[in-house]
C-alpha atoms as a PDB file:
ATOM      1  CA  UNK A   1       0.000   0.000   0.000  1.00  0.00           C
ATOM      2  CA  UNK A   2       1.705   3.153  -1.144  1.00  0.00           C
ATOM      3  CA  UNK A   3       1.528   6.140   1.287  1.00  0.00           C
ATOM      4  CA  UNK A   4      -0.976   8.192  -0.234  1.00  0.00           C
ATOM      5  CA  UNK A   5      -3.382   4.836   0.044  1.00  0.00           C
ATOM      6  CA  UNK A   6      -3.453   5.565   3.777  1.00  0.00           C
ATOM      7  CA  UNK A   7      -6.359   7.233   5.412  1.00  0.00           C
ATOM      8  CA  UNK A   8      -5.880  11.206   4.691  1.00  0.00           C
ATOM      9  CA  UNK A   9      -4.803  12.419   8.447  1.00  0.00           C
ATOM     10  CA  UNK A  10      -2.273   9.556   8.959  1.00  0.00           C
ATOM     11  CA  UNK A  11      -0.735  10.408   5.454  1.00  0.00           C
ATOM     12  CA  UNK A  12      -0.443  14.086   6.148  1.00  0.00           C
ATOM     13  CA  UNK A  13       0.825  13.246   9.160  1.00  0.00           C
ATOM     14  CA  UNK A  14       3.107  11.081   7.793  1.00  0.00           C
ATOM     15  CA  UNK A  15       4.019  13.576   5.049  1.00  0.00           C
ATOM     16  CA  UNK A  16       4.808  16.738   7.245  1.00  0.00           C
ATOM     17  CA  UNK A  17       7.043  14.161   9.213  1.00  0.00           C
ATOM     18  CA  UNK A  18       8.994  13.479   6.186  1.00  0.00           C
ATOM     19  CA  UNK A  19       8.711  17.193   4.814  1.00  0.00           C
ATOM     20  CA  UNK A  20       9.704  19.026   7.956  1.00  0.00           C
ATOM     21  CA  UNK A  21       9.238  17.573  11.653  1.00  0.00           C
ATOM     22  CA  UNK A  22       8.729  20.525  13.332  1.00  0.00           C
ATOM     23  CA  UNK A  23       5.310  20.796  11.557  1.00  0.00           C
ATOM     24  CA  UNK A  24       1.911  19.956  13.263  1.00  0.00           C
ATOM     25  CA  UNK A  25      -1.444  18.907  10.878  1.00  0.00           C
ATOM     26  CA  UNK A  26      -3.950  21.472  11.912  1.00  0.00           C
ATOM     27  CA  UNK A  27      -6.421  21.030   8.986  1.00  0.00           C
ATOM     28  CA  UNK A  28      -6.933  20.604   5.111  1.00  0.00           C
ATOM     29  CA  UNK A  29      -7.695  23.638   3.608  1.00  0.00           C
ATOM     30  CA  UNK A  30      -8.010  22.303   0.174  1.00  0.00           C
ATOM     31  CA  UNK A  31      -7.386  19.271  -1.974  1.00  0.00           C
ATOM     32  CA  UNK A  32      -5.779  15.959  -1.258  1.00  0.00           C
ATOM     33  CA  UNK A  33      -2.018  14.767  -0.891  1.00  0.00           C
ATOM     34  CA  UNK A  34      -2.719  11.874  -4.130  1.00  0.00           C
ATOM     35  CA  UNK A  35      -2.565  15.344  -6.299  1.00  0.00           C
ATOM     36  CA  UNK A  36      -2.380  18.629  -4.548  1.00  0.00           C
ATOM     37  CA  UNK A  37      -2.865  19.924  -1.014  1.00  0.00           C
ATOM     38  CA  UNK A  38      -3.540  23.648   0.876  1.00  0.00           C
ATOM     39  CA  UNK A  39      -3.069  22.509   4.505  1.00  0.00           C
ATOM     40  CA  UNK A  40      -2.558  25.038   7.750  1.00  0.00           C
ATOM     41  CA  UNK A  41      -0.113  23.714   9.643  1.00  0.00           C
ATOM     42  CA  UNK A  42       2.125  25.310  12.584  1.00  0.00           C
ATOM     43  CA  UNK A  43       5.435  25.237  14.714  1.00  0.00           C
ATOM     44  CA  UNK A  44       4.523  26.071  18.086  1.00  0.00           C
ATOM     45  CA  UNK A  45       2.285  28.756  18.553  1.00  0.00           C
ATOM     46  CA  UNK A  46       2.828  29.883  15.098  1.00  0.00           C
ATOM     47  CA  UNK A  47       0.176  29.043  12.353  1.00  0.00           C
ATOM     48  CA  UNK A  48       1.937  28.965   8.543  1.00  0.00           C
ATOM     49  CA  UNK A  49       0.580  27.770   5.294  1.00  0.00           C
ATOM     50  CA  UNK A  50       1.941  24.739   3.365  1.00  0.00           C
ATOM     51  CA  UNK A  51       1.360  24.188  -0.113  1.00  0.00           C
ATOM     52  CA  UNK A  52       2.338  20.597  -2.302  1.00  0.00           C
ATOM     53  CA  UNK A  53       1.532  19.140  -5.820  1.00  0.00           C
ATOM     54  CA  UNK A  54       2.430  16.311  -7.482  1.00  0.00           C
ATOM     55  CA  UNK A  55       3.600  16.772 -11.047  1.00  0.00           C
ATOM     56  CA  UNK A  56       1.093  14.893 -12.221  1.00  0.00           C
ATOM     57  CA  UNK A  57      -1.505  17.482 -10.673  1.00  0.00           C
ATOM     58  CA  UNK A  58      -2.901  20.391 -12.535  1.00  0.00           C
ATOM     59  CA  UNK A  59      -2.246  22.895  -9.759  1.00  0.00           C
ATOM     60  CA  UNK A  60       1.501  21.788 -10.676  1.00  0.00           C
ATOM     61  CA  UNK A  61       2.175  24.883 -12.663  1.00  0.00           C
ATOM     62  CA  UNK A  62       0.317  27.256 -10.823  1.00  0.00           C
ATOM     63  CA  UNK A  63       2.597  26.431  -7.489  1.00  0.00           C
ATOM     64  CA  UNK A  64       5.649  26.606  -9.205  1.00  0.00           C
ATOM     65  CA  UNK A  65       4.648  29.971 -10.663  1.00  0.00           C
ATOM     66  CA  UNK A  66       3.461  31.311  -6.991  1.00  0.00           C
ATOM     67  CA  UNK A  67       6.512  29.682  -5.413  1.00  0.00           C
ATOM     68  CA  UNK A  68       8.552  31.857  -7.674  1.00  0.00           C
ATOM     69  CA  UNK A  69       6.770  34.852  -7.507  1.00  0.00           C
ATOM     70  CA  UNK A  70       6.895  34.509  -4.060  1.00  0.00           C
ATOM     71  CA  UNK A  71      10.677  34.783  -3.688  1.00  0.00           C
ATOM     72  CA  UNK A  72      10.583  37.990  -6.416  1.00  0.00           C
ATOM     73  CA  UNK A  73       8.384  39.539  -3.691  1.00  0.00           C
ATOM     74  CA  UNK A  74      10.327  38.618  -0.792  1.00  0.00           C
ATOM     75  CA  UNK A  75       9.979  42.606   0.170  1.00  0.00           C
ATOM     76  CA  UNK A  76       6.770  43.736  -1.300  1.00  0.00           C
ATOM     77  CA  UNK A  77       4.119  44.034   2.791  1.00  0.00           C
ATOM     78  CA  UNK A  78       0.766  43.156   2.343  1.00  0.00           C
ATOM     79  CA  UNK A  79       1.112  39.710   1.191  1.00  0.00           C
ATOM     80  CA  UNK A  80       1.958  36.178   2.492  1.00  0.00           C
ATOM     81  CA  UNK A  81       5.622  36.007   2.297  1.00  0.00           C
ATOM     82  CA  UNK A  82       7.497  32.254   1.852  1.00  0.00           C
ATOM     83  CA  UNK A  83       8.952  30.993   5.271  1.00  0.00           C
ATOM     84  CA  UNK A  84      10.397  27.652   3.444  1.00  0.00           C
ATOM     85  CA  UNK A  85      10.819  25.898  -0.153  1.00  0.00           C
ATOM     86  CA  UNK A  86      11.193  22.462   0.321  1.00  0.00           C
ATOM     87  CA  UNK A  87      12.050  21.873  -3.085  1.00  0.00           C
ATOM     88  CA  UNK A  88      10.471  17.887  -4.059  1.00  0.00           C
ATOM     89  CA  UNK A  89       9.876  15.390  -1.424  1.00  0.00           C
ATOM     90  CA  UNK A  90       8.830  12.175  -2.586  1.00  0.00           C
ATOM     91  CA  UNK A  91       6.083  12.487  -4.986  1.00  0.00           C
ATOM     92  CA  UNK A  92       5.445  16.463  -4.174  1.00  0.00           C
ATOM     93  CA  UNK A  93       7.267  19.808  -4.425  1.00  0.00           C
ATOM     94  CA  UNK A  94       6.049  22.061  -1.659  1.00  0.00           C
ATOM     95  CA  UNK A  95       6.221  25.091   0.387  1.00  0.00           C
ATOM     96  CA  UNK A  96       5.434  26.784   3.647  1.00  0.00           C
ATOM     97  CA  UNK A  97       4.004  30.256   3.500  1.00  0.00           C
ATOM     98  CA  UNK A  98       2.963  33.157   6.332  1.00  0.00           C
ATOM     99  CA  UNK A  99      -0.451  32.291   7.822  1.00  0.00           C
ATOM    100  CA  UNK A 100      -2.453  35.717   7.828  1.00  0.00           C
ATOM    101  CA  UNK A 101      -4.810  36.140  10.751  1.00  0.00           C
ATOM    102  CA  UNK A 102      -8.151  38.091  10.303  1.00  0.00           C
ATOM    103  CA  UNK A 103     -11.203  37.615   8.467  1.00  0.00           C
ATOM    104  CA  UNK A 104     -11.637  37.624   4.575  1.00  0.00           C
ATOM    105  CA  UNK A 105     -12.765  40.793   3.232  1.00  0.00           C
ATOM    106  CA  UNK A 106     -16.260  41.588   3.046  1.00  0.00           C
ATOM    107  CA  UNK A 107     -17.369  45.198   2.738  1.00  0.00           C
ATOM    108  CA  UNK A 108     -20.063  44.973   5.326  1.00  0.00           C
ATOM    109  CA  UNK A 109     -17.896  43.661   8.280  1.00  0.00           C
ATOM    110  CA  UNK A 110     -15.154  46.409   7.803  1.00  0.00           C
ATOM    111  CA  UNK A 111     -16.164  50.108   9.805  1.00  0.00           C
ATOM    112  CA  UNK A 112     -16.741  52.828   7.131  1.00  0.00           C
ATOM    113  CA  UNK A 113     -13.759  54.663   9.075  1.00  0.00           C
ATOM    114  CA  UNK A 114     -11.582  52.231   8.344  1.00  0.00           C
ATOM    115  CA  UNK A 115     -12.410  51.280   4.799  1.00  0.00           C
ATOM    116  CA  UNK A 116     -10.473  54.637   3.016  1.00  0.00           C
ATOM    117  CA  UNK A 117      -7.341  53.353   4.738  1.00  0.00           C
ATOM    118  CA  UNK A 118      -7.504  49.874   3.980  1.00  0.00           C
ATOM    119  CA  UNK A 119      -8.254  50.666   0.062  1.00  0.00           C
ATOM    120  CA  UNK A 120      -5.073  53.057   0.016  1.00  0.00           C
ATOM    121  CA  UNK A 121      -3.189  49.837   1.254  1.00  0.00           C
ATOM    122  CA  UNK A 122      -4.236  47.084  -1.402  1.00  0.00           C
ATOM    123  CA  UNK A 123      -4.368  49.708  -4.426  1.00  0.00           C
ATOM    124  CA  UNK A 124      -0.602  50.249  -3.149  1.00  0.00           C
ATOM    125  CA  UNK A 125       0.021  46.577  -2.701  1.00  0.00           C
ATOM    126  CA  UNK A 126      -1.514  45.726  -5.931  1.00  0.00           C
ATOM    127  CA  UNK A 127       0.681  48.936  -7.735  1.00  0.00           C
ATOM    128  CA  UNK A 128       3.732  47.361  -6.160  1.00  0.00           C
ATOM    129  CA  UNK A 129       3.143  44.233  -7.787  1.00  0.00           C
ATOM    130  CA  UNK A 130       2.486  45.573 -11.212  1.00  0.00           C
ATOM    131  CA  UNK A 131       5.951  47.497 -10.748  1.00  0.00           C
ATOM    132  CA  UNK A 132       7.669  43.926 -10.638  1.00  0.00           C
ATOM    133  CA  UNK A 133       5.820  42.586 -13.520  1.00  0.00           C
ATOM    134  CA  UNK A 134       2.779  40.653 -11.547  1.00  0.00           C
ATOM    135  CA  UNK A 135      -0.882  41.535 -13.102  1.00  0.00           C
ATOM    136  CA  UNK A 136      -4.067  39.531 -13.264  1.00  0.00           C
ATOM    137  CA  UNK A 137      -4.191  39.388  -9.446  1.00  0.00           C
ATOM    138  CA  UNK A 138      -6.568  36.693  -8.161  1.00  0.00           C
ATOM    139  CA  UNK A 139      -8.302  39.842  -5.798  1.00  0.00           C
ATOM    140  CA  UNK A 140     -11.230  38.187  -4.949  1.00  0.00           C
ATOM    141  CA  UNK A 141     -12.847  38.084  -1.134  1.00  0.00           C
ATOM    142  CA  UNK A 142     -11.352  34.907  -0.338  1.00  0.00           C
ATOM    143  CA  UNK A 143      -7.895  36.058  -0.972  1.00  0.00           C
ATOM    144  CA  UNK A 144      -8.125  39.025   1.175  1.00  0.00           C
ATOM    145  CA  UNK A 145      -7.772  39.132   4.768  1.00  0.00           C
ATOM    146  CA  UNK A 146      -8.323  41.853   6.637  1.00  0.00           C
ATOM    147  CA  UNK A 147      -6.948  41.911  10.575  1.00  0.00           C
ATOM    148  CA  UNK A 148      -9.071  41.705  13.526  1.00  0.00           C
ATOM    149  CA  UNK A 149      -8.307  45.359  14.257  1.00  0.00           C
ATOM    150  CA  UNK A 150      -9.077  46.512  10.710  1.00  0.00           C
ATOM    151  CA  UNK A 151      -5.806  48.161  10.270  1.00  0.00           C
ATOM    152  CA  UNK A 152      -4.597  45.878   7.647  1.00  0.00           C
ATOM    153  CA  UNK A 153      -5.218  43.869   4.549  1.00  0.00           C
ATOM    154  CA  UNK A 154      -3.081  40.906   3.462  1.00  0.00           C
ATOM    155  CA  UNK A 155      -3.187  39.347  -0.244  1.00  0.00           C
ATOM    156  CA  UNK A 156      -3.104  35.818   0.539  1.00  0.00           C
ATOM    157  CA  UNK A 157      -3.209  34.273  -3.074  1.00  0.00           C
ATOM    158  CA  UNK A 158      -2.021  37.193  -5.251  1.00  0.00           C
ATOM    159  CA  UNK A 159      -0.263  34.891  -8.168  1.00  0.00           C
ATOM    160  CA  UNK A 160      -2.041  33.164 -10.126  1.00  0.00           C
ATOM    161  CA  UNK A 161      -0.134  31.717 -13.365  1.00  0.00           C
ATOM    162  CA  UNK A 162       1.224  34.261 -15.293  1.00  0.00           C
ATOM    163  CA  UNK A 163       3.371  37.152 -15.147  1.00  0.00           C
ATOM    164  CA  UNK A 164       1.674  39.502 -17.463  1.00  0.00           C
ATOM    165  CA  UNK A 165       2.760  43.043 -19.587  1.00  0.00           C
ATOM    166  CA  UNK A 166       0.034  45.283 -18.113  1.00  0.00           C
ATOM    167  CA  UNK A 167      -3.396  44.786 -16.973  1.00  0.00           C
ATOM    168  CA  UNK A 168      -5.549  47.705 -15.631  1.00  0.00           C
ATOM    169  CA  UNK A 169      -8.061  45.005 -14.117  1.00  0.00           C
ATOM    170  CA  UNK A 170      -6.490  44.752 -11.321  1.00  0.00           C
ATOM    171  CA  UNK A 171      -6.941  48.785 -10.030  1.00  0.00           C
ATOM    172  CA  UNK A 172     -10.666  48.412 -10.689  1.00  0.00           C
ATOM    173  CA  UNK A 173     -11.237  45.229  -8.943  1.00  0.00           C
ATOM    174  CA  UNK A 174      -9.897  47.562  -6.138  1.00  0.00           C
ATOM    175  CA  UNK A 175     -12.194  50.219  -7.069  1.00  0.00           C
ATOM    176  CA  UNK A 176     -15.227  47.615  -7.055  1.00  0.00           C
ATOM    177  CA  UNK A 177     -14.478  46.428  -3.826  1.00  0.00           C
ATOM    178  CA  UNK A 178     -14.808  49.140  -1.752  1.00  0.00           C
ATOM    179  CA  UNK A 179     -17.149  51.242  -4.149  1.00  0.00           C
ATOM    180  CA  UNK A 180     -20.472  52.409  -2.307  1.00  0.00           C
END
């Protein structure tokens, strides 16, 4: 019986323990470890983000691509930054990624006196981006998080597969979010 074969929390147990021991399961945020895999994990009291694929999986691509994009915007706030590559292990290349803490944007939840502020933020998040070469941002609700105190906003997904010569998308997604 090959690993994956296994019933799913003893074989992501079994695969952070190969991948990095210092990891703890905490739950499966998306997908499966037979293709590809979105779990939350964390080292102590800190929460993190792993990401794996198999190259048989059709997320294969898009990983690479954020995995790389990721260490182009090693200095660019206001996204999820990579803590670790991992490179392949076994059947999966993989990473580990910030964890961002908050709630994903909705309009209704955020104070009106804090909403100016936190659209000045992304649309200078999302400019900073398009400076190194990144449009077509995936800025939808789910990839936003927005802190408990409302003082930030995080892009937790901002690569998607391509890096792009312009797109002016991207600004009005912005605009649509927080329009009236």
């Amino acid at each position: 019986m090959k690993w994956y074969e296994y019933p799913l929390q003893s074989r992501t147990k079994e695969f952070l323990k190969a991948l990095d021991p210092s990891l703890e399961y905490v739950e499966v945020l998306k997908g499966s470890l037979r293709y590809d895999c979105v779990f939350k994990v964390r080292s102590g009291d800190t929460f993190y983000i792993l990401k794996a694929a198999t190259e048989a999986s059709s997320h294969y691509p898009f990983l690479t691509f954020e995995r790389d994009a990721l260490k182009d915007c090693a200095d660019v706030s206001g996204i999820t930054h990579l803590v670790q590559d991992y490179g392949v292990v076994g059947d999966h290349s993989a990473f580990l990624k910030e964890y961002a803490d908050g709630f994903h944007f909705s309009r209704s939840r955020i104070p009106s006196s804090s909403r100016a502020g936190l659209n000045l933020q992304l649309t200078a998040i999302v400019k900073t981006l398009h400076e190194r070469g990144y449009f077509g941002l995936d800025l939808q609700c789910a990839n936003l998080i927005v802190s408990p105190d409302f003082e930030r906003i995080t892009i937790i997904d901002p690569f998607y597969d391509q890096k792009c010569l312009s797109s002016n998308s991207d600004l009005a997604e912005v605009y649509l979010l927080f329009k009236n």
